[in-house]
N, C-alpha and C. Protein backbone atom coordinates (compact mmCIF):
# COMPACT_ATOMS: atom_id res chain seq x y z
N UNK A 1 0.84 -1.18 0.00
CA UNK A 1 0.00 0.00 0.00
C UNK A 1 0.89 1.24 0.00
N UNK A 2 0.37 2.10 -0.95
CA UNK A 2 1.19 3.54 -0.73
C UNK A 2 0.54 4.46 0.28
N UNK A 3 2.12 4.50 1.33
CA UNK A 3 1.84 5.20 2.17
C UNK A 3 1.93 6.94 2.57
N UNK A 4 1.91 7.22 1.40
CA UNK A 4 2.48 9.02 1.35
C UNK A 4 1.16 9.33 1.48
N UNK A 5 1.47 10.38 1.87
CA UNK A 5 -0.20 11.52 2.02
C UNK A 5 -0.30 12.23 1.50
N UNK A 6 -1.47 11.94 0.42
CA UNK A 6 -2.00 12.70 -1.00
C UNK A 6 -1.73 14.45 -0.44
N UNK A 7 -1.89 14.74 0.48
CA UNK A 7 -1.86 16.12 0.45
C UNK A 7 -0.39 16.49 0.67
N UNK A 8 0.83 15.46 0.67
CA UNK A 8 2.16 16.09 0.09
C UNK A 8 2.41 16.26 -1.26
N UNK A 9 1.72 15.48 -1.92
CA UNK A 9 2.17 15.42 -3.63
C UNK A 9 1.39 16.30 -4.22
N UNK A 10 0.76 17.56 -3.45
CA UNK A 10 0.46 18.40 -3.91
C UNK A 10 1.33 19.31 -4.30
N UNK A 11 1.21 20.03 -5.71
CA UNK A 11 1.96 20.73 -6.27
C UNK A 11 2.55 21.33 -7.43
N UNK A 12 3.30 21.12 -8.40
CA UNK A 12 2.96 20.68 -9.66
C UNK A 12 2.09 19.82 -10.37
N UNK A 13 1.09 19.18 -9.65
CA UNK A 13 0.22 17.94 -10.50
C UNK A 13 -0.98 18.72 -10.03
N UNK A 14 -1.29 19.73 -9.06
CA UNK A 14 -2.25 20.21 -8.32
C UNK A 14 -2.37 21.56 -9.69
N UNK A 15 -1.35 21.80 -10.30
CA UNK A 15 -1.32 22.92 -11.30
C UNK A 15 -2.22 23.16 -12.07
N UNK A 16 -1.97 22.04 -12.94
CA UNK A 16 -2.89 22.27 -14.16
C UNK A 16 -4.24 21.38 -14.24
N UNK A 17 -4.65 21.04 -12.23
CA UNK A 17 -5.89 20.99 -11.82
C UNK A 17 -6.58 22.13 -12.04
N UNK A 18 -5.33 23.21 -11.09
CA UNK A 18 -6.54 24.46 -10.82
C UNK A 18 -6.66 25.21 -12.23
N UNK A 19 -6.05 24.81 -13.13
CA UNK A 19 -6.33 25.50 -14.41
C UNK A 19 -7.77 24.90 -15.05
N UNK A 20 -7.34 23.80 -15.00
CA UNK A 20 -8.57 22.74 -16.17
C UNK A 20 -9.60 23.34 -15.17
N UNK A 21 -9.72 23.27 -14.13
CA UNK A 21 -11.00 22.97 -13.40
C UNK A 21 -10.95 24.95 -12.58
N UNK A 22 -10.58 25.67 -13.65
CA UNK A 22 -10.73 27.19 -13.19
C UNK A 22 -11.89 27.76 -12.54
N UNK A 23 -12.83 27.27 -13.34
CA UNK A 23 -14.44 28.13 -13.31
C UNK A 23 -15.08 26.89 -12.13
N UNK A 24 -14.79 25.65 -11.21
CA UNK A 24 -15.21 25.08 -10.76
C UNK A 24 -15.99 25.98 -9.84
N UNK A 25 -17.35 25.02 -9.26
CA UNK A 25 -18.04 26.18 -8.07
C UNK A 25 -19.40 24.82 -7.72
N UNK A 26 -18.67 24.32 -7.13
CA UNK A 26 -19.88 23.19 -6.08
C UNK A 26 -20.29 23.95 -4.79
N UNK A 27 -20.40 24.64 -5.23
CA UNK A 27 -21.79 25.67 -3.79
C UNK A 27 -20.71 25.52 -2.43
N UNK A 28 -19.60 24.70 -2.65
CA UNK A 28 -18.54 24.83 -1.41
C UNK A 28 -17.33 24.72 -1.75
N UNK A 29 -16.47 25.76 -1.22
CA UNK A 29 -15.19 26.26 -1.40
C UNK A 29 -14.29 24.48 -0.78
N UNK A 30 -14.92 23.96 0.07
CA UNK A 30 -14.24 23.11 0.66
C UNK A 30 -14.36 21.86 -0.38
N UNK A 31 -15.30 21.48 -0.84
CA UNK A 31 -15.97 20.60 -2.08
C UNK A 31 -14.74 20.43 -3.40
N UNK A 32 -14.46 21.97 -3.67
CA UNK A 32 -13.93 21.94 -4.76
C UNK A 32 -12.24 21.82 -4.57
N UNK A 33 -12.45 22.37 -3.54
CA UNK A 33 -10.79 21.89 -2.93
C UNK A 33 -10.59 20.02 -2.86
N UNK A 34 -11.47 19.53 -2.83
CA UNK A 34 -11.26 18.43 -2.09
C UNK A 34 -11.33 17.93 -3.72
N UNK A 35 -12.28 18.19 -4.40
CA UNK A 35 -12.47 17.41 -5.69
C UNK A 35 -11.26 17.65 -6.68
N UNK A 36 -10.07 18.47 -6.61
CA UNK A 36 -9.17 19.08 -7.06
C UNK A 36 -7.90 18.35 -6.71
N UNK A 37 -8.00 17.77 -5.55
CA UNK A 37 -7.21 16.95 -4.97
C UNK A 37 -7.10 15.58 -5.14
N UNK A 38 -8.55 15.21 -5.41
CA UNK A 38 -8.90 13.69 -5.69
C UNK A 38 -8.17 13.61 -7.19
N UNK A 39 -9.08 14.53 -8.40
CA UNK A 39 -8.33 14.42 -9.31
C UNK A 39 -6.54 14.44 -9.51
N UNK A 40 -6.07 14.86 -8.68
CA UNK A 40 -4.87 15.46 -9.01
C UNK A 40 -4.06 13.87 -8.53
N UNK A 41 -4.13 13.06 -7.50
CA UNK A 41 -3.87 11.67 -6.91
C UNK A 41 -4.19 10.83 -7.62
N UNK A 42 -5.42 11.06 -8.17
CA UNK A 42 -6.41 9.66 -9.48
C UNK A 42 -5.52 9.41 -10.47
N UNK A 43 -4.94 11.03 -10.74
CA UNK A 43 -4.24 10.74 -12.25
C UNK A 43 -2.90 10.61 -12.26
N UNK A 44 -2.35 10.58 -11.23
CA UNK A 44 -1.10 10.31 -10.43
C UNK A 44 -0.91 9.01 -10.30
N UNK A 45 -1.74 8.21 -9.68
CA UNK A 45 -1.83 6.94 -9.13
C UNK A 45 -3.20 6.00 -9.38
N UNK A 46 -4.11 6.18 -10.34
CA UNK A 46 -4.81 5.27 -10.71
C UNK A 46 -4.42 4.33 -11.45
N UNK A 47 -6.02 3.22 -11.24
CA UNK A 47 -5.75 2.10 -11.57
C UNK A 47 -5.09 1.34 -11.06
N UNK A 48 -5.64 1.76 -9.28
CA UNK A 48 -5.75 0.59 -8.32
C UNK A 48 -6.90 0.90 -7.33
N UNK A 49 -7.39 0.19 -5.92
CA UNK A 49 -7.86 0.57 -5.40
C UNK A 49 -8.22 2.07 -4.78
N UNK A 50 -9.25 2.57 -3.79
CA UNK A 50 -9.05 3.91 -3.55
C UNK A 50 -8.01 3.98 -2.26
N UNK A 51 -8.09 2.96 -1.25
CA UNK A 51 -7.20 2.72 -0.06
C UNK A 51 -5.37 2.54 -0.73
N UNK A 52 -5.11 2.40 -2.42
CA UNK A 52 -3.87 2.19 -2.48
C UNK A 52 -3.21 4.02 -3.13
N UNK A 53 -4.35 4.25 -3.94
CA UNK A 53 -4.72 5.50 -4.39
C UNK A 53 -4.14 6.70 -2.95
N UNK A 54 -4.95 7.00 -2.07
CA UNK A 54 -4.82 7.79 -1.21
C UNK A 54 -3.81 7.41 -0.05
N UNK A 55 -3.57 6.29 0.14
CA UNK A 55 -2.42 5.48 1.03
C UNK A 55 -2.62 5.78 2.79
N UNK A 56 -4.24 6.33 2.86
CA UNK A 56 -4.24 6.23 4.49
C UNK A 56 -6.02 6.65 4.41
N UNK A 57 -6.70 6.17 5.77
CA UNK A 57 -7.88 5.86 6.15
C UNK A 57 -8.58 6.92 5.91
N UNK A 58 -8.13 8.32 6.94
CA UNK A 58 -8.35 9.47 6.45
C UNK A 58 -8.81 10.08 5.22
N UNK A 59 -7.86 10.10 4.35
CA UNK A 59 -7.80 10.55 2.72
C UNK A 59 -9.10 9.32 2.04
N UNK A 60 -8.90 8.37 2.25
CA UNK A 60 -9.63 7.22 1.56
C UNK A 60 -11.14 7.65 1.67
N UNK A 61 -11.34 7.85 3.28
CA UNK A 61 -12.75 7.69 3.80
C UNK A 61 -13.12 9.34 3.24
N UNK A 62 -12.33 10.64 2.97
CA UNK A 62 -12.57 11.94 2.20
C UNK A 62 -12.93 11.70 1.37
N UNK A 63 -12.59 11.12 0.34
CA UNK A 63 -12.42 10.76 -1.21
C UNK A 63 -13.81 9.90 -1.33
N UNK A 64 -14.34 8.93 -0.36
CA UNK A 64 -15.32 7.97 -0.46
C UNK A 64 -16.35 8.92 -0.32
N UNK A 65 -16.74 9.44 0.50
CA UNK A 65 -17.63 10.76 1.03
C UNK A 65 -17.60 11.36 -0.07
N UNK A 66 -17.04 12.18 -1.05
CA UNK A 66 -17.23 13.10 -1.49
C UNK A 66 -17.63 12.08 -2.72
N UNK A 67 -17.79 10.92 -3.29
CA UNK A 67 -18.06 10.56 -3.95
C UNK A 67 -20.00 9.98 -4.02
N UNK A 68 -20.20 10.10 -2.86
CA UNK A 68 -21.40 9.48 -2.14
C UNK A 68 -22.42 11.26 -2.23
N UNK A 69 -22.03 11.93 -2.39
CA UNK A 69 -22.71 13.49 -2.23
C UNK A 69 -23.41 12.69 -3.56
N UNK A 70 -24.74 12.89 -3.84
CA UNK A 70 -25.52 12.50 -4.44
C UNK A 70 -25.89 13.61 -5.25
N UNK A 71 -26.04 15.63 -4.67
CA UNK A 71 -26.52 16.09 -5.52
C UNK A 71 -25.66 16.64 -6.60
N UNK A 72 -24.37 16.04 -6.83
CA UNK A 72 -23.64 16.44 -7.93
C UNK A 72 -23.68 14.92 -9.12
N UNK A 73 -24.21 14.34 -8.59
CA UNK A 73 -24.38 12.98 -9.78
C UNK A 73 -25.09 13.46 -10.84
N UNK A 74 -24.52 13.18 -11.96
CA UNK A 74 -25.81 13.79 -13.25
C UNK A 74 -26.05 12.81 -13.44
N UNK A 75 -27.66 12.97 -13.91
CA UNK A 75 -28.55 11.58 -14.54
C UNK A 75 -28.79 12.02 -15.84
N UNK A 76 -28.45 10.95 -16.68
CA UNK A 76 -28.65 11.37 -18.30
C UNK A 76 -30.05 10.51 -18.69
């Protein structure tokens, strides 16, 4: 399991998050921080679990939560 904490490898990979995702605005400043972060680790380290992804309980159980917020799901 990787054990670093997604919120050190913030930085250069966190960059051209806050660019792509400029105009973001989920009704919470904290939301979009957090969703900025997920992306920035996903594409870092996907394509494994989310517990190998984030490398601690904390980060995992953030990342799970913010995925479970129901009113940002679009239904097509």
């Amino acid at each position: 399991m990787n054990t670093k904490h997604w919120s050190s490898t913030l930085g250069t990979e966190l960059d051209w998050v806050e660019e792509e995702y400029l105009s973001l605005n989920l009704g919470d400043k904290r939301l979009d921080k957090r969703l900025k972060k997920i992306v920035s680790v996903m594409t870092k380290r996907g394509g494994t679990s989310l517990p190998d992804i984030f490398g601690n309980w904390s980060d995992t159980k953030g990342a799970n939560r913010f995925f479970q917020i129901r009113k940002y799901v679009m239904i097509r």
